[in-house]
C-alpha atoms as a PDB file:
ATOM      1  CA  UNK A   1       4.768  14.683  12.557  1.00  0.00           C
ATOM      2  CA  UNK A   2       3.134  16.675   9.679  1.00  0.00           C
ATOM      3  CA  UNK A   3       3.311  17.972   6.157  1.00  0.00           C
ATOM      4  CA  UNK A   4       5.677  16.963   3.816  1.00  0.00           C
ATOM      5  CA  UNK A   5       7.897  14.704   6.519  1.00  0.00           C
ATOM      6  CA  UNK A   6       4.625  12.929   7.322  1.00  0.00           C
ATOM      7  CA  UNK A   7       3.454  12.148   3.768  1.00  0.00           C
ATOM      8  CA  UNK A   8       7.703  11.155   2.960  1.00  0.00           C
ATOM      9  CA  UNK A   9       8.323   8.943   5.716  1.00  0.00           C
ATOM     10  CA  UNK A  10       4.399   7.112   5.162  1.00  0.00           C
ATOM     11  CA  UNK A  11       5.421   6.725   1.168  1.00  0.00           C
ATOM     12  CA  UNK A  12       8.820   5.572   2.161  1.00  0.00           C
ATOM     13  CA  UNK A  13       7.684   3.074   4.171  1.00  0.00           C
ATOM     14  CA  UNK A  14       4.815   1.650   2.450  1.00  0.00           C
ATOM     15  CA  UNK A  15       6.919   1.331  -1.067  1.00  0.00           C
ATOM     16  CA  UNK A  16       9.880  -0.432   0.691  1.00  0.00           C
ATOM     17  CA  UNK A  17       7.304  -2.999   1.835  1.00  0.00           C
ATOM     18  CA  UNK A  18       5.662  -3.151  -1.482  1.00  0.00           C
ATOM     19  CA  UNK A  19       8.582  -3.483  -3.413  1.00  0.00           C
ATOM     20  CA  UNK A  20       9.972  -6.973  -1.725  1.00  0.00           C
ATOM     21  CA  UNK A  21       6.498  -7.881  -2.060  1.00  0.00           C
ATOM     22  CA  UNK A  22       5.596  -7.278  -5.644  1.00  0.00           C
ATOM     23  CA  UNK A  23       8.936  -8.208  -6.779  1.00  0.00           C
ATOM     24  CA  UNK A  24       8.390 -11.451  -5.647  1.00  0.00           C
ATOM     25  CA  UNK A  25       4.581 -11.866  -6.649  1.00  0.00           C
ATOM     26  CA  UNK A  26       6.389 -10.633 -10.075  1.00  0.00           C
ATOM     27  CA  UNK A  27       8.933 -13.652 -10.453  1.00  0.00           C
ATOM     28  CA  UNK A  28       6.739 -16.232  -8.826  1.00  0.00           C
ATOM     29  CA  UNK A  29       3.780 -15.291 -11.152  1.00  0.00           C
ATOM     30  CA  UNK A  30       5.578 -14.524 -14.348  1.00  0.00           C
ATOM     31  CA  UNK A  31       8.797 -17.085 -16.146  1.00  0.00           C
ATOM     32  CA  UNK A  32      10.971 -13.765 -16.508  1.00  0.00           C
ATOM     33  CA  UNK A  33      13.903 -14.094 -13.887  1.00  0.00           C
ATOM     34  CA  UNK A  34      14.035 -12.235 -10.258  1.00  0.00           C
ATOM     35  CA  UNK A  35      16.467  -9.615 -11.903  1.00  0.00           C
ATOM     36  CA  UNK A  36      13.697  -8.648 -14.741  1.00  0.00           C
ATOM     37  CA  UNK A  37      10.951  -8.955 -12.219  1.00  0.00           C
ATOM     38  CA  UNK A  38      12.935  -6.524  -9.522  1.00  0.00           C
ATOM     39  CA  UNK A  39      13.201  -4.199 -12.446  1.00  0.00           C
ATOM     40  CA  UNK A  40       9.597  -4.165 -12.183  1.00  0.00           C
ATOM     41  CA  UNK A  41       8.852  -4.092  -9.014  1.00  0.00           C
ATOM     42  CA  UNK A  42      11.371  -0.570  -8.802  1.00  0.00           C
ATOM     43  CA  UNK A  43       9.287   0.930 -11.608  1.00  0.00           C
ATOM     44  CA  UNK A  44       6.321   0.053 -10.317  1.00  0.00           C
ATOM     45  CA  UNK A  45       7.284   1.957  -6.828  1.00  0.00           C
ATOM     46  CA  UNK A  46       8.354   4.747  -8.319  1.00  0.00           C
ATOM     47  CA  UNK A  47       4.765   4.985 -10.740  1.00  0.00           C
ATOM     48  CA  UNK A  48       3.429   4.102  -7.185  1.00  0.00           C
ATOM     49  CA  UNK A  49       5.263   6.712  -4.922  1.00  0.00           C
ATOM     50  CA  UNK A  50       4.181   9.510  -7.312  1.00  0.00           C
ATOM     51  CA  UNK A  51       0.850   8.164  -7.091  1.00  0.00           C
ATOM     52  CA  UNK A  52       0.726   8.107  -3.635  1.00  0.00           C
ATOM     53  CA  UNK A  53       2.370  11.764  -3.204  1.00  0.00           C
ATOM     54  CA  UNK A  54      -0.155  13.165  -5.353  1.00  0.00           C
ATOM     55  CA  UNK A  55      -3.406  11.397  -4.185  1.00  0.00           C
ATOM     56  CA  UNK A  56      -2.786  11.637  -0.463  1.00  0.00           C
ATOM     57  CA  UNK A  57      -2.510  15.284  -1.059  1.00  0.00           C
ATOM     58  CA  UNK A  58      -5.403  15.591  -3.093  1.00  0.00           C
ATOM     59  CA  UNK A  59      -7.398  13.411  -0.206  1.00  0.00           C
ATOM     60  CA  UNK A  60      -6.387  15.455   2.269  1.00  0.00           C
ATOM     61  CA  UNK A  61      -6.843  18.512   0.521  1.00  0.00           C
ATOM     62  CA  UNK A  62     -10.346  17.254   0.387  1.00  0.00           C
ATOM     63  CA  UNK A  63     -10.366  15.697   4.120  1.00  0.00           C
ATOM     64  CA  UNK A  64     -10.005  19.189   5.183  1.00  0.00           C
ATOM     65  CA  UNK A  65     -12.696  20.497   3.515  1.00  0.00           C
ATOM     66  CA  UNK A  66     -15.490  18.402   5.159  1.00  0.00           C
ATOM     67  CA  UNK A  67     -17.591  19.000   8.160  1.00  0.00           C
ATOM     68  CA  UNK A  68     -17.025  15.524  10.053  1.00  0.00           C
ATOM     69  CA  UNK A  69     -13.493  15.116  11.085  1.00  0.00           C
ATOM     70  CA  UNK A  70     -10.992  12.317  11.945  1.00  0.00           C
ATOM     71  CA  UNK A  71     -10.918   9.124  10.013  1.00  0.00           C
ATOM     72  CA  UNK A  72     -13.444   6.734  10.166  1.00  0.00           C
ATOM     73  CA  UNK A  73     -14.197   3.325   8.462  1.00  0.00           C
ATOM     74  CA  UNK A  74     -15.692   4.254   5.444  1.00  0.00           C
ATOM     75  CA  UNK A  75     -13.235   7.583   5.097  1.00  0.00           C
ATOM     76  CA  UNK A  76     -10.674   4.866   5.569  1.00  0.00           C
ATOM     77  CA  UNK A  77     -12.102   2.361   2.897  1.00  0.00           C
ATOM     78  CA  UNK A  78     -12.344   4.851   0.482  1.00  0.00           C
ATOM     79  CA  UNK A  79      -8.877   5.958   0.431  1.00  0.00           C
ATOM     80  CA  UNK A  80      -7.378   2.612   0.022  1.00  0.00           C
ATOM     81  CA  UNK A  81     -10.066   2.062  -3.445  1.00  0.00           C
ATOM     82  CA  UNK A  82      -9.269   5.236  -4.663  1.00  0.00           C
ATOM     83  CA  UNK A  83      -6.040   4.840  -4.482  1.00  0.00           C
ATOM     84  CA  UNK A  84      -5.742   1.560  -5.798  1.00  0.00           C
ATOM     85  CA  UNK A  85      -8.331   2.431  -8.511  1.00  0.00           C
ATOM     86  CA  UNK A  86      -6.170   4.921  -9.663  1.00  0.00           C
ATOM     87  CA  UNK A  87      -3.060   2.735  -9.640  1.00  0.00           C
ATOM     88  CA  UNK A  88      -4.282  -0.318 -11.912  1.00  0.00           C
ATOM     89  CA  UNK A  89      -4.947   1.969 -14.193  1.00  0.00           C
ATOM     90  CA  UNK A  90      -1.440   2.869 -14.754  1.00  0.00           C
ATOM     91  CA  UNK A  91       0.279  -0.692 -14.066  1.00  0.00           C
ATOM     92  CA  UNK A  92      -1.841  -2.747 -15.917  1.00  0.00           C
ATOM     93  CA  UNK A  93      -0.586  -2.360 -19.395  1.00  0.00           C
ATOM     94  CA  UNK A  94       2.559  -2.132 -17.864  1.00  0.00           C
ATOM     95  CA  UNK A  95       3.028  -5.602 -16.280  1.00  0.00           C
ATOM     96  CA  UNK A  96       1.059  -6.870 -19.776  1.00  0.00           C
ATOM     97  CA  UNK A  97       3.869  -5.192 -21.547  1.00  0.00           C
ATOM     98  CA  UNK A  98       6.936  -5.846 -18.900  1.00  0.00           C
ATOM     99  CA  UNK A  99       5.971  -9.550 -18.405  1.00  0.00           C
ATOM    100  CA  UNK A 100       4.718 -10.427 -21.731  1.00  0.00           C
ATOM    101  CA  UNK A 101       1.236 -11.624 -20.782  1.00  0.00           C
ATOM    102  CA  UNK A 102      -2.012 -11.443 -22.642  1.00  0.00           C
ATOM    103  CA  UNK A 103      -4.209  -8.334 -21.104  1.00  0.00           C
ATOM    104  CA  UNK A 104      -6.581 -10.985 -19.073  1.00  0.00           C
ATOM    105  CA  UNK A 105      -3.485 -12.679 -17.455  1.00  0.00           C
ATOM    106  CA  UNK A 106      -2.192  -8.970 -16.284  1.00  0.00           C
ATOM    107  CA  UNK A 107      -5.456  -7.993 -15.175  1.00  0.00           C
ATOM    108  CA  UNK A 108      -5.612 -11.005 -13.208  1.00  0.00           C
ATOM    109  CA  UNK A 109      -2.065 -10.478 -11.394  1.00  0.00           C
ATOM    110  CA  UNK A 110      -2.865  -6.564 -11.043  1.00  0.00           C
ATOM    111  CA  UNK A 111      -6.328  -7.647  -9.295  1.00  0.00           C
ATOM    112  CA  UNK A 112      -4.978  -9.958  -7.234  1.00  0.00           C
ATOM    113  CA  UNK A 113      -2.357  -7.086  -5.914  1.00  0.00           C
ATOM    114  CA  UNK A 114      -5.132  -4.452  -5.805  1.00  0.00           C
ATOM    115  CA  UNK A 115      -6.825  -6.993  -3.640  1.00  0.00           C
ATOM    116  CA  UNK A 116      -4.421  -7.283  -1.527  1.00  0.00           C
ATOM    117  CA  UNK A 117      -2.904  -3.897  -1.343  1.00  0.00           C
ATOM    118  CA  UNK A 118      -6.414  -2.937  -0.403  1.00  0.00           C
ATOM    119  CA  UNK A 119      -6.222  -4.727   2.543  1.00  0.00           C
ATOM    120  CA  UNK A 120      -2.387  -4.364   3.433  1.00  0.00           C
ATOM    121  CA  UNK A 121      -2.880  -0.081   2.919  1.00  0.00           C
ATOM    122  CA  UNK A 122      -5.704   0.065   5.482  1.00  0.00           C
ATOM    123  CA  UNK A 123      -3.407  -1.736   7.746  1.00  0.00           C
ATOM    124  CA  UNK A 124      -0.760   0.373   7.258  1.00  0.00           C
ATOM    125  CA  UNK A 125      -2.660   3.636   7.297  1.00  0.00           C
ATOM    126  CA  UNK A 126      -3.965   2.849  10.395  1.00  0.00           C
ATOM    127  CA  UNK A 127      -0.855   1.443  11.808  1.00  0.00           C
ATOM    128  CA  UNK A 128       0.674   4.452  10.797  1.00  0.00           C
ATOM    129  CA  UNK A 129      -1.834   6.888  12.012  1.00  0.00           C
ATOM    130  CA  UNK A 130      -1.414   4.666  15.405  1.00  0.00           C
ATOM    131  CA  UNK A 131       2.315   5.179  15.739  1.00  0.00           C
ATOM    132  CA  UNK A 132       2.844   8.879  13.784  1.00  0.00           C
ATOM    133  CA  UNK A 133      -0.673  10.437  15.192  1.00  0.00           C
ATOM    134  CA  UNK A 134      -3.379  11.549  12.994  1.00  0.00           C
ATOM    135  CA  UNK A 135      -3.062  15.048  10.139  1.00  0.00           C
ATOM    136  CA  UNK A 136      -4.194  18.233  10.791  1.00  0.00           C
ATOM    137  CA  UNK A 137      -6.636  17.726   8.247  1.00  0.00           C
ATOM    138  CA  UNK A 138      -8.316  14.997  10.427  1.00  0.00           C
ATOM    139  CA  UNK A 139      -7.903  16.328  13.427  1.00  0.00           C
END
C-alpha cells in the first residue's frame, strides 16, 4: 500500500487509538466530566490528524531525498520527536485552556502524553511498516 491510502489508513489508525486513550488520561487527570474530556480528546485528534498528514509528508518528502535508505533507529527516533515536538506546541495551551489548569499543570499532562506517545508511535510505525510494508521513499 502507498500514497495517500497508506498515509489515511496509518492516521486512521493511530488517532482511533489515541483518542480512547487521551480521552481517558483527560477525565482521569482533570475534574471536568468524561463528556467534556471526550470533547477534548476529538479536538485534539483532529489538531493531531492534520498534524500527522502534514508532517509525515514533509518527512518523507525529505526521506526521499537522502542517500541512505530504509528506516533505521535513529531515522525512526527522530520522527516520533519531531512529531511530537511539533504537537505540544499546539495542545498545550489548549488543554491549559480546555481543562482549566495553570500552564505548569498542562505542561505536565502534555509531557507525560508526549512521553508516552513517543514510545507508543515508534511502536506503531514499526508495527505498521511490519504489517503494510515499508514507502517508496524508504525503499
Amino acid at each position: 500500500m502507498q500514497g495517500f491510502k497508506r498515509k489515511a489508513t496509518y492516521v486512521v489508525l493511530y488517532e482511533f487509538i489515541s483518542l480512547v486513550l487521551i480521552s481517558t488520561a483527560f477525565y482521569l487527570y482533570s475534574d471536568k466530566d468524561a463528556a467534556h474530556s471526550g470533547m477534548l480528546g476529538v479536538i485534539t485528534v483532529v489538531v493531531a490528524i492534520v498534524w500527522n498528514l502534514a508532517y509525515n509528508s514533509l518527512f518523507e518528502f525529505w526521506e526521499s531525498r537522502q542517500v541512505v535508505r530504509g528506516r533505521s533507529l535513529a531515522r525512526r527516533i527522530s520522527h516520533a520527536v519531531g512529531f511530537e515536538v511539533g504537537l505540544v506546541a499546539m495542545t498545550l495551551p489548549l488543554f491549559a485552556w480546555w481543562l482549566d489548569l495553570s500552564l505548569l499543570d498542562a505542561f505536565l499532562l502534555d509531557a507525560g502524553l508526549t512521553l508516552f506517545f513517543m514510545f507508543f508511535t515508534f511502536v506503531y510505525s514499526w508495527c505498521f511498516d511490519r504489517v503494510f510494508g515499508l514507502p517508496l521513499a524508504a525503499q
